[in-house]
Every structure is written in C-alpha cells, then in structure tokens.
Protein backbone atom coordinates (compact mmCIF):
# COMPACT_ATOMS: atom_id res chain seq x y z
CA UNK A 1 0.00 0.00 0.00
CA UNK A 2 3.09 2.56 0.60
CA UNK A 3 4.17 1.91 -2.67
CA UNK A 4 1.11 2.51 -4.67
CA UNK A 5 0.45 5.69 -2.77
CA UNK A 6 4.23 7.02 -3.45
CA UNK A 7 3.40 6.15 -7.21
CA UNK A 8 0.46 8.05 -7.05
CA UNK A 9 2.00 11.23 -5.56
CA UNK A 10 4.95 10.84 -8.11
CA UNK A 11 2.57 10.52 -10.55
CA UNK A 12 0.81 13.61 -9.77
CA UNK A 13 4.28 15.55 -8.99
CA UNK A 14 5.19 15.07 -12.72
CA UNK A 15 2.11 16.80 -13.77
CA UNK A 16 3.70 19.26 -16.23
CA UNK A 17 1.88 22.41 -15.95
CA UNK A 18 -0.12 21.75 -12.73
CA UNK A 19 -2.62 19.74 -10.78
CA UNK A 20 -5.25 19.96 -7.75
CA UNK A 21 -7.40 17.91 -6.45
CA UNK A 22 -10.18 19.04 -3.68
CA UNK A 23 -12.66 17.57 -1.75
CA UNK A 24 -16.31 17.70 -2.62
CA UNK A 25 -16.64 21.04 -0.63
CA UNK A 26 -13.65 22.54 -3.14
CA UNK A 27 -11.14 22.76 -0.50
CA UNK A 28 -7.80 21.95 -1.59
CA UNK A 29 -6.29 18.08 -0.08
CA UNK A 30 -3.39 18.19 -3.32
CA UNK A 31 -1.64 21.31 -4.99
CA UNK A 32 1.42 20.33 -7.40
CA UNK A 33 4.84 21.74 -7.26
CA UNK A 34 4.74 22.85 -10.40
CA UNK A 35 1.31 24.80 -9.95
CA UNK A 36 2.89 26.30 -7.02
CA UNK A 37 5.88 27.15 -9.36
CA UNK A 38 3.56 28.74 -11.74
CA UNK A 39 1.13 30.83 -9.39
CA UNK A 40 4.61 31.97 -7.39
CA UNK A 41 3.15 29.29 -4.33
CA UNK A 42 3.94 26.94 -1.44
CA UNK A 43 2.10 23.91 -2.55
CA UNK A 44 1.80 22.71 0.64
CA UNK A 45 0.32 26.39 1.93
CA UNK A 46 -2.56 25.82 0.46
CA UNK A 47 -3.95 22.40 1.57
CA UNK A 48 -7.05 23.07 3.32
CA UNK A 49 -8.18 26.52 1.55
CA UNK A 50 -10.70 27.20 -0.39
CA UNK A 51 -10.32 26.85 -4.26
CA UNK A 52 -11.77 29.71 -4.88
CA UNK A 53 -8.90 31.74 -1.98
CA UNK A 54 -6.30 30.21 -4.41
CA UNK A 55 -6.97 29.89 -8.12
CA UNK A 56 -8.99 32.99 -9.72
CA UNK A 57 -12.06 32.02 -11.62
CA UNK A 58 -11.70 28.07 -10.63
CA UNK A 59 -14.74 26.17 -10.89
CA UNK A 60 -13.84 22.99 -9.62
CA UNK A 61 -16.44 23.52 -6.29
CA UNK A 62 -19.21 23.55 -9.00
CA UNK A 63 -17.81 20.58 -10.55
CA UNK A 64 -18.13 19.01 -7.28
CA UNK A 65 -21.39 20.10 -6.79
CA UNK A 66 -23.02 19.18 -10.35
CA UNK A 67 -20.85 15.88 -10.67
CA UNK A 68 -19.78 16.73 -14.20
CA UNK A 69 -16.53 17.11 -15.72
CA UNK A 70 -15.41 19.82 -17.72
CA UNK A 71 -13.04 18.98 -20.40
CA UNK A 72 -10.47 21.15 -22.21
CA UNK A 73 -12.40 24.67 -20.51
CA UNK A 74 -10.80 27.79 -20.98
CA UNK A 75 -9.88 29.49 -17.69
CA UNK A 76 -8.17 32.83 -17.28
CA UNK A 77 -5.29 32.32 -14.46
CA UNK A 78 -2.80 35.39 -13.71
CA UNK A 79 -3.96 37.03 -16.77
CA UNK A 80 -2.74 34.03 -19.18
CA UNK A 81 -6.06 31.89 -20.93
CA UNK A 82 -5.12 28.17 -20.15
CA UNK A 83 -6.55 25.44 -21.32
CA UNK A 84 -7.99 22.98 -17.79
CA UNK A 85 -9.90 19.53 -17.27
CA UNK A 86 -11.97 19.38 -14.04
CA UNK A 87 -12.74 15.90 -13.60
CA UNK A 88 -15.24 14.66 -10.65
CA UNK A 89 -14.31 11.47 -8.73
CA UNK A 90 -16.82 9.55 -7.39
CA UNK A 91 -17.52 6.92 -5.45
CA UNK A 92 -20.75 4.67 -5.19
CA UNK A 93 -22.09 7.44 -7.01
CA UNK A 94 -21.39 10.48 -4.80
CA UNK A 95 -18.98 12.87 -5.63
CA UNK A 96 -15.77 12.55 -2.64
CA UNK A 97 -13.38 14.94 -4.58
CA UNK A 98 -12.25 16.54 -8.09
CA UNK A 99 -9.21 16.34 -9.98
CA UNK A 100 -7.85 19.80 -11.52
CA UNK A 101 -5.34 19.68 -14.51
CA UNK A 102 -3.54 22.61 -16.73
CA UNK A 103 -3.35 21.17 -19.84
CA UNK A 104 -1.71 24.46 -21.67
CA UNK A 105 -0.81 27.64 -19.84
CA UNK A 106 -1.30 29.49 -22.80
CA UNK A 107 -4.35 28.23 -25.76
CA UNK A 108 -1.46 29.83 -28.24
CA UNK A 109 0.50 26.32 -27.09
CA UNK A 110 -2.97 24.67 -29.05
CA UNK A 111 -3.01 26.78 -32.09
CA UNK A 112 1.00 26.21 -32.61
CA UNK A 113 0.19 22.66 -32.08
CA UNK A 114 -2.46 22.29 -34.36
CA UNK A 115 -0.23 24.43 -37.20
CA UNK A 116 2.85 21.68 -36.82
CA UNK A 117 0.25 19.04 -36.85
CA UNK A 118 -1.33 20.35 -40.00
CA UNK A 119 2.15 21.08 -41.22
CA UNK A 120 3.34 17.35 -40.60
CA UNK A 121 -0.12 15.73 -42.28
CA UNK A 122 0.70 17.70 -45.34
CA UNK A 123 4.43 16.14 -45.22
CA UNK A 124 2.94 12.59 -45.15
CA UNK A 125 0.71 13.11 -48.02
CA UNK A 126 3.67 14.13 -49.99
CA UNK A 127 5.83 11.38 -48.66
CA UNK A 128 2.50 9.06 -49.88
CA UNK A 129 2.41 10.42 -53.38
C-alpha cells in the first residue's frame, strides 16, 4: 500500500503544468509543485483553503457540486487563458473529490500545435504520393 500511494503522488508531482485535487466542498487536499511554481506558491500552503482563496475564476467547487466534468475549458489564471480539465471522482455514485489539470498555460501552445500538426499531415501526403 506505501508503494502505490508514493506512485500516485509521483505521478501527480510530474504533472507538467499543474494539478489539484479538492474535496467535494472545493477545499484543496493536493496542490502540485509545479502549480505552485507557476502561481509563485507553497504547494503545501494551500492544503485546506478554499479553491476559490487560491486559483482565480476556478470552478472545480461547482464541478463538485453538479458531478460533471469539464473537459479542455478555458480558464483565465494570472492574466494568461489556459486550457484545464476538471474531472469529478466519485464513489458509489457520490462525488468525494475533483481532480484539476492545466493542460496548456497558454491556448497559443494549441493553435501552434495544431499548425505543426497540420504542417506534418501535409508532409505525409507528400511522402504518400
């Protein structure tokens, strides 16, 4: 059982741009070092606050509330528009926490990706001809 739970917390260390994860009331019980990193924060500082004390505009008390994810949502964090899952976890139905991730800290990171994507496809078809 020690093991699996260290694998979980490296696993949610090595979140790239940031995780969370709150209770079902929204209070923080996991912040990421690198979502301190990026909001300038002592991870550890903020277990037991309020979502809402912590991360401007977060949502992820309503997601707890309404029991329904929101995938790839736009959120505006420190004046940068980011790109976030909120993902409800539940148990025997009943929502016992939510799981916060920053998937881009910037939707620009999308638009370049989807312009090297669209460049690459183009390459294959080339390639194919």
């Amino acid at each position: 059982l020690r093991k699996r739970l260290e694998m979980y917390e490296l696993i949610f260390e090595s979140i790239h741009y940031g995780g969370l994860v709150t209770d079902s009331n929204g209070y923080i019980t996991h912040f990421n070092k690198p979502y301190g990193l990026f909001l300038n924060l002592d991870p550890r500082a903020q277990i037991g606050k309020h979502c809402t004390e912590v991360v401007e505009n977060s949502r992820m008390h309503i997601v707890a509330q309404t029991g329904e994810p929101e995938f790839s949502d736009s959120q505006r964090i420190k004046g940068q528009k980011m790109v976030v899952h909120r993902i409800p976890i539940k148990k025997d139905g009943k929502v016992i926490a939510v799981f916060g991730q920053v998937l881009f800290k910037d939707v620009r990171d999308v638009s370049k990706l989807a312009k090297e994507l669209s460049l690459l496809e183009s390459k294959v078809k080339l390639y194919e001809a």
